[in-house]
Protein backbone atom coordinates (compact mmCIF):
# COMPACT_ATOMS: atom_id res chain seq x y z
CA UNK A 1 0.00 0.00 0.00
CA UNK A 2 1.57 3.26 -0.88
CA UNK A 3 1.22 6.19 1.11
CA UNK A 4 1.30 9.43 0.59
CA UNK A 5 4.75 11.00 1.58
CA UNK A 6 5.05 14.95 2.98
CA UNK A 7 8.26 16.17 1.48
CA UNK A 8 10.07 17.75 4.35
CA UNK A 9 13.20 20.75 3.86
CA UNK A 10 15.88 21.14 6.30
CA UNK A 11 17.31 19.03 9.70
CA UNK A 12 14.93 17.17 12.10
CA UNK A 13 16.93 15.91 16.07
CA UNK A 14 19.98 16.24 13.68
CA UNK A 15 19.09 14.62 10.43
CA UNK A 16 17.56 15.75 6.80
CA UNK A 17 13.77 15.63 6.89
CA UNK A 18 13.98 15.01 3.55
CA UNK A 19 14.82 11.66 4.99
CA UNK A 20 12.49 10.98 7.33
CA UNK A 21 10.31 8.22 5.29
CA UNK A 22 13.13 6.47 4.93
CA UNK A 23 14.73 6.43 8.89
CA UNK A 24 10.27 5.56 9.44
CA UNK A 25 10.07 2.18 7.16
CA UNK A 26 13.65 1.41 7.78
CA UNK A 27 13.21 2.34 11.88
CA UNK A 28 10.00 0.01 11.65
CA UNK A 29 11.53 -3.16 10.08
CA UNK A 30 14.57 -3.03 12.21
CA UNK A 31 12.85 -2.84 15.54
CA UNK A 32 9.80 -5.11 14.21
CA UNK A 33 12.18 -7.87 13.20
CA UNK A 34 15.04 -8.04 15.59
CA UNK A 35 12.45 -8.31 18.48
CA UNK A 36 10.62 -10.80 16.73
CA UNK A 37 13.91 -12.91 16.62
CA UNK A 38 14.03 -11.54 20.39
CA UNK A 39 10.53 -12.90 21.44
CA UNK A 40 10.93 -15.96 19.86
CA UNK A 41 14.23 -16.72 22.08
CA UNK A 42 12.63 -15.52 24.94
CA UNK A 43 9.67 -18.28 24.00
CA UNK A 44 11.74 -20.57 23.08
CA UNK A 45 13.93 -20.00 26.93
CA UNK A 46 17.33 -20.24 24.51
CA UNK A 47 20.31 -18.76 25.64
CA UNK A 48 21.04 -15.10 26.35
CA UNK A 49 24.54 -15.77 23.12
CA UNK A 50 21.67 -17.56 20.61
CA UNK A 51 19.74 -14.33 21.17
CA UNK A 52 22.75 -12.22 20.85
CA UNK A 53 24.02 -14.68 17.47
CA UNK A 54 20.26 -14.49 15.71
CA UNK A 55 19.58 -11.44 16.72
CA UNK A 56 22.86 -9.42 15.40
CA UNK A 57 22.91 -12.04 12.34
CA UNK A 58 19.33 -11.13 11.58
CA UNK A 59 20.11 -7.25 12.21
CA UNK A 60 23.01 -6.82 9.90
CA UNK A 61 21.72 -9.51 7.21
CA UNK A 62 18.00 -8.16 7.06
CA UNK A 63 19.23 -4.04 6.89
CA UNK A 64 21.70 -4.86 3.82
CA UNK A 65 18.90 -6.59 2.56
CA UNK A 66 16.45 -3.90 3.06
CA UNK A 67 18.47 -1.09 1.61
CA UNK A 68 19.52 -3.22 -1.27
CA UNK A 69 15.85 -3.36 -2.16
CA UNK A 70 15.57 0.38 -1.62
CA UNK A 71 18.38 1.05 -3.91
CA UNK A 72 17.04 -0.65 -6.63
CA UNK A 73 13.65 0.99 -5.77
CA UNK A 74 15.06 4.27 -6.46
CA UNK A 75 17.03 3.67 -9.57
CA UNK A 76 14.16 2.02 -11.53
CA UNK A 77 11.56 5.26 -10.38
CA UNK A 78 14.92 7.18 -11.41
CA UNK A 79 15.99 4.97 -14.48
CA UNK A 80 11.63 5.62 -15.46
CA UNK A 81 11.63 9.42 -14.88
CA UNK A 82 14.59 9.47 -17.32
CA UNK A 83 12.70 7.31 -20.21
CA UNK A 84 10.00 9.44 -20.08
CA UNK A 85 11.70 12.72 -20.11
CA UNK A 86 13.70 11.55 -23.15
CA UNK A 87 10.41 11.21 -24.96
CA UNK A 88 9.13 14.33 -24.53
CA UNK A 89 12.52 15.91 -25.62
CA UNK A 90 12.25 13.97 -28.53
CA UNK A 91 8.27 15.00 -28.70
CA UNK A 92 9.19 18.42 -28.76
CA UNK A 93 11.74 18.48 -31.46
CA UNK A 94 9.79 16.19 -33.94
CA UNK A 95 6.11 16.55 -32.80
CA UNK A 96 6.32 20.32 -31.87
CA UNK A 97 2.53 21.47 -33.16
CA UNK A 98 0.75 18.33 -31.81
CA UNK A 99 3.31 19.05 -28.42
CA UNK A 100 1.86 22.75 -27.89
CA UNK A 101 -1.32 21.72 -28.51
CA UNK A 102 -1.18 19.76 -25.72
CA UNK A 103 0.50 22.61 -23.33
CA UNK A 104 -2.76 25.07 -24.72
CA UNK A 105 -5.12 22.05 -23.92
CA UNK A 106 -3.46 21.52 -19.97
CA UNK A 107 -3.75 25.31 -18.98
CA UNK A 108 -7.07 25.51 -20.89
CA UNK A 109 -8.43 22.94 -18.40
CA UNK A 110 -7.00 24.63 -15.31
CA UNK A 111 -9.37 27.77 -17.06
CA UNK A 112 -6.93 29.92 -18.80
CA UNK A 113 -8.12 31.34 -22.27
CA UNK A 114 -7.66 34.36 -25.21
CA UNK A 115 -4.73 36.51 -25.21
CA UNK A 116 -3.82 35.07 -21.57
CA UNK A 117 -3.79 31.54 -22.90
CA UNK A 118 -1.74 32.09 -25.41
CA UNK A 119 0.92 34.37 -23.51
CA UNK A 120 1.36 31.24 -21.34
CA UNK A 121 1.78 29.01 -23.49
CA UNK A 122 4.41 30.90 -25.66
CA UNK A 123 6.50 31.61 -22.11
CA UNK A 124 6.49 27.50 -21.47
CA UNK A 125 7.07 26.59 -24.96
CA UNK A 126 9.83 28.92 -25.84
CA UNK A 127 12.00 26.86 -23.41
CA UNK A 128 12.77 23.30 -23.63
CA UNK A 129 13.70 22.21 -20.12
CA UNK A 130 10.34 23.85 -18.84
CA UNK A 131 8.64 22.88 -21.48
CA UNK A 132 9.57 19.21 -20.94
CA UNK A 133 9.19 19.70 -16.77
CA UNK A 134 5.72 21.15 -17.24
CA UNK A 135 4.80 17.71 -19.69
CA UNK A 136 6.22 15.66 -17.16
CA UNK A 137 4.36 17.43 -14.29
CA UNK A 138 1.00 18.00 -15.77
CA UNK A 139 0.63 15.37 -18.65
CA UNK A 140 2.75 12.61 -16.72
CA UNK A 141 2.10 13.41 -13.33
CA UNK A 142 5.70 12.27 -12.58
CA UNK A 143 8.39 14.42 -10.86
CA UNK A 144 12.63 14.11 -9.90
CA UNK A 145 13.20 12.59 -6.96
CA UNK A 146 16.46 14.52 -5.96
CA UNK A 147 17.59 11.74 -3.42
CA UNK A 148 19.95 9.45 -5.02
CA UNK A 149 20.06 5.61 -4.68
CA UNK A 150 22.71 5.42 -2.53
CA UNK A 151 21.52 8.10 -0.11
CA UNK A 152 18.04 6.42 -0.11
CA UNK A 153 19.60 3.09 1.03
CA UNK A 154 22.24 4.09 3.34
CA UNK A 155 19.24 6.15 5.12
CA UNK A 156 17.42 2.92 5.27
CA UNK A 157 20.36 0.69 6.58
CA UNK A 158 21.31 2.96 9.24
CA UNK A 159 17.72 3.63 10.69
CA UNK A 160 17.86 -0.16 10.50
CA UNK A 161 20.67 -0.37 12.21
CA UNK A 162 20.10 1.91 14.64
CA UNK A 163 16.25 0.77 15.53
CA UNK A 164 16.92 -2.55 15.33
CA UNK A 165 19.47 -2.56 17.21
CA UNK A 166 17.30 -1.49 20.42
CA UNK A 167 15.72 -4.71 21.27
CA UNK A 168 19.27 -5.88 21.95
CA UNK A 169 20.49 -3.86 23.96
CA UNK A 170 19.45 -5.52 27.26
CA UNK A 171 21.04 -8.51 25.94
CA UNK A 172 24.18 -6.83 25.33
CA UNK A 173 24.75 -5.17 28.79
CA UNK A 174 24.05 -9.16 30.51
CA UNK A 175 26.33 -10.38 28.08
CA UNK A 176 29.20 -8.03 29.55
CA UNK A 177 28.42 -7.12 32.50
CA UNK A 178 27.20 -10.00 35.16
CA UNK A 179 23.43 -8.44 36.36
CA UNK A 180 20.31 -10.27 37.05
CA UNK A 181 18.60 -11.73 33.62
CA UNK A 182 15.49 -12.81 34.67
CA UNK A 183 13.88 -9.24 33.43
CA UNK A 184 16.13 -8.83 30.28
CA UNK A 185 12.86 -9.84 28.13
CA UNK A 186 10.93 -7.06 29.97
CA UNK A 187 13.69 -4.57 29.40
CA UNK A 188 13.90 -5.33 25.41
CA UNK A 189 10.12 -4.69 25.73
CA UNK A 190 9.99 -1.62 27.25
CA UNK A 191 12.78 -0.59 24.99
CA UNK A 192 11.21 -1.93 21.68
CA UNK A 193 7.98 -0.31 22.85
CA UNK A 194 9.48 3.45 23.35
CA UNK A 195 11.49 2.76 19.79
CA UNK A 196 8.00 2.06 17.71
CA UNK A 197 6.38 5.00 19.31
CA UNK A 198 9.27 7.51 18.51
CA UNK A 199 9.41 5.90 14.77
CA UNK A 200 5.14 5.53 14.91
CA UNK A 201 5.54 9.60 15.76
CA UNK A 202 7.75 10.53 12.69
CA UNK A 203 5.88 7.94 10.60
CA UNK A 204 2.98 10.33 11.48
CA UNK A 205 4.98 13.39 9.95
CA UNK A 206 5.73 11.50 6.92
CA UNK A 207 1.85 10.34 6.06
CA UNK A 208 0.49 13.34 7.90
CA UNK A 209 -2.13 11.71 9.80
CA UNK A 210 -2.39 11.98 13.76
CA UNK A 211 0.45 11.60 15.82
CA UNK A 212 -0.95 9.75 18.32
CA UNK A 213 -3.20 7.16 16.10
CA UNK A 214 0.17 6.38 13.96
CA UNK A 215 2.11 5.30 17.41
CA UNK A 216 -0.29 3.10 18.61
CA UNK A 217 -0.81 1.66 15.33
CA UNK A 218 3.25 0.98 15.09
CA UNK A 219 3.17 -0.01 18.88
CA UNK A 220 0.14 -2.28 17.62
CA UNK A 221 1.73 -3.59 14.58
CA UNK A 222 5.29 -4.37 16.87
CA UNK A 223 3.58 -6.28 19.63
CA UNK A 224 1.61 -8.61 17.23
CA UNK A 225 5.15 -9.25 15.77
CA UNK A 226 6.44 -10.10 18.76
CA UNK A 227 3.37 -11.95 20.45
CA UNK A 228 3.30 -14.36 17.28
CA UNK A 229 7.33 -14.97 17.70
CA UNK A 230 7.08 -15.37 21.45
CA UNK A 231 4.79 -18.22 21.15
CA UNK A 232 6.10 -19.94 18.04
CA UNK A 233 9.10 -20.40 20.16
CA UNK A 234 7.72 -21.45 23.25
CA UNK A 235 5.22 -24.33 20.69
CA UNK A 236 8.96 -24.89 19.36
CA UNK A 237 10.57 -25.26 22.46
CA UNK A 238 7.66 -27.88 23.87
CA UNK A 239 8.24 -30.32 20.99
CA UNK A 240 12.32 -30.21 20.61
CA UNK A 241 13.19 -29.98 23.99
């Protein structure tokens, strides 16, 4: 399901805004995933180093994943925004009349007419770059997305990273320093939970609806994760051990 995006300008807590729906679905998966791996350990009563081995194996292999497919993402919507703009160059300079028709039928619709009509189109047409932005605006409905493929998926990967890398973190500090585990599952929860809401609050930015329905709806979507994991592992557990 795609969702409408709100193209943010300048820095966010210390990042580009124009960045933000990338750090939200890349925030999401990480967190969503690694405590799913998390839960199902805890279900499952394994080891606090199998939690640490899936869990980091699962964090590092699923966020190169991720922004691989978000790299490739971009460059095909880039690679198609390109195709299409080289046809209407070529439009232009071999199917001029039938091409100005079509700029005098766009602004006619939007209720433009005479002397007015004609002044506007004869501004657009009488240069080729905004004549071909304008096509690709009005007739295509397609515009440049100015973040590159690389930026796009190293956003991704280090959101994913950096989310992700929260349900762990319990784990981590009983793993070095010696500290009673019997509440480590409760701590990655608590942690996991204050992770989706932050992410569930900029996700809220990015599709512009309520801040508070798009938290619980992350917090929702991460607990029914980690319910289903949690009790896979403890069916798991019950017939293998």
């Amino acid at each position: 399901m795609k969702e409408t995006v709100l193209h943010q300008e300048g820095s966010m807590l210390g990042f580009d805004r124009g960045y933000i729906s990338e750090f939200v679905y890349g925030g999401i998966d990480g967190a969503i995933t690694t405590f799913a791996v998390v839960a199902g350990a805890a279900g499952a009563g394994a080891d606090i180093k199998w939690v640490l081995i899936f869990g980091l194996a699962n964090l590092i292999a699923d966020g190169f994943s991720m922004s691989v497919g978000n790299f490739f993402s971009t460059k095909a919507e880039h690679d198609n925004f390109e195709k299409h703009q080289a046809v209407e160059y070529w439009e232009i300079e071999n199917l001029r009349e039938r091409e100005v028709q079509e700029i005098r039928d766009i602004y006619s619709s939007k209720g433009f007419e005479g002397e007015l009509l004609e002044k506007v189109v004869n501004v657009i047409t009488s240069d080729k770059d905004v004549w071909v932005d304008t096509m690709m605006k009005e007739e295509l409905e397609m515009s440049r997305n100015d973040k590159t493929p690389v930026q796009t998926a190293t956003a991704t990967f280090l959101s994913f990273m950096a989310v992700g890398f929260i349900p762990l973190v319990a784990y981590i500090i009983a793993a070095i320093i010696p500290i009673d585990q019997s509440n480590l599952f409760l701590f990655s929860c608590i942690g996991t939970g204050l992770a989706l809401m932050m992410v569930g609050y900029l996700k809220g930015i990015v599709t512009t609806e309520a801040k508070s329905k798009s938290m619980a709806q992350t917090l929702l979507l991460g607990g029914i994760a980690a319910a289903l994991a949690y009790y896979v592992g403890v069916v798991l557990a019950l017939y293998y051990l």
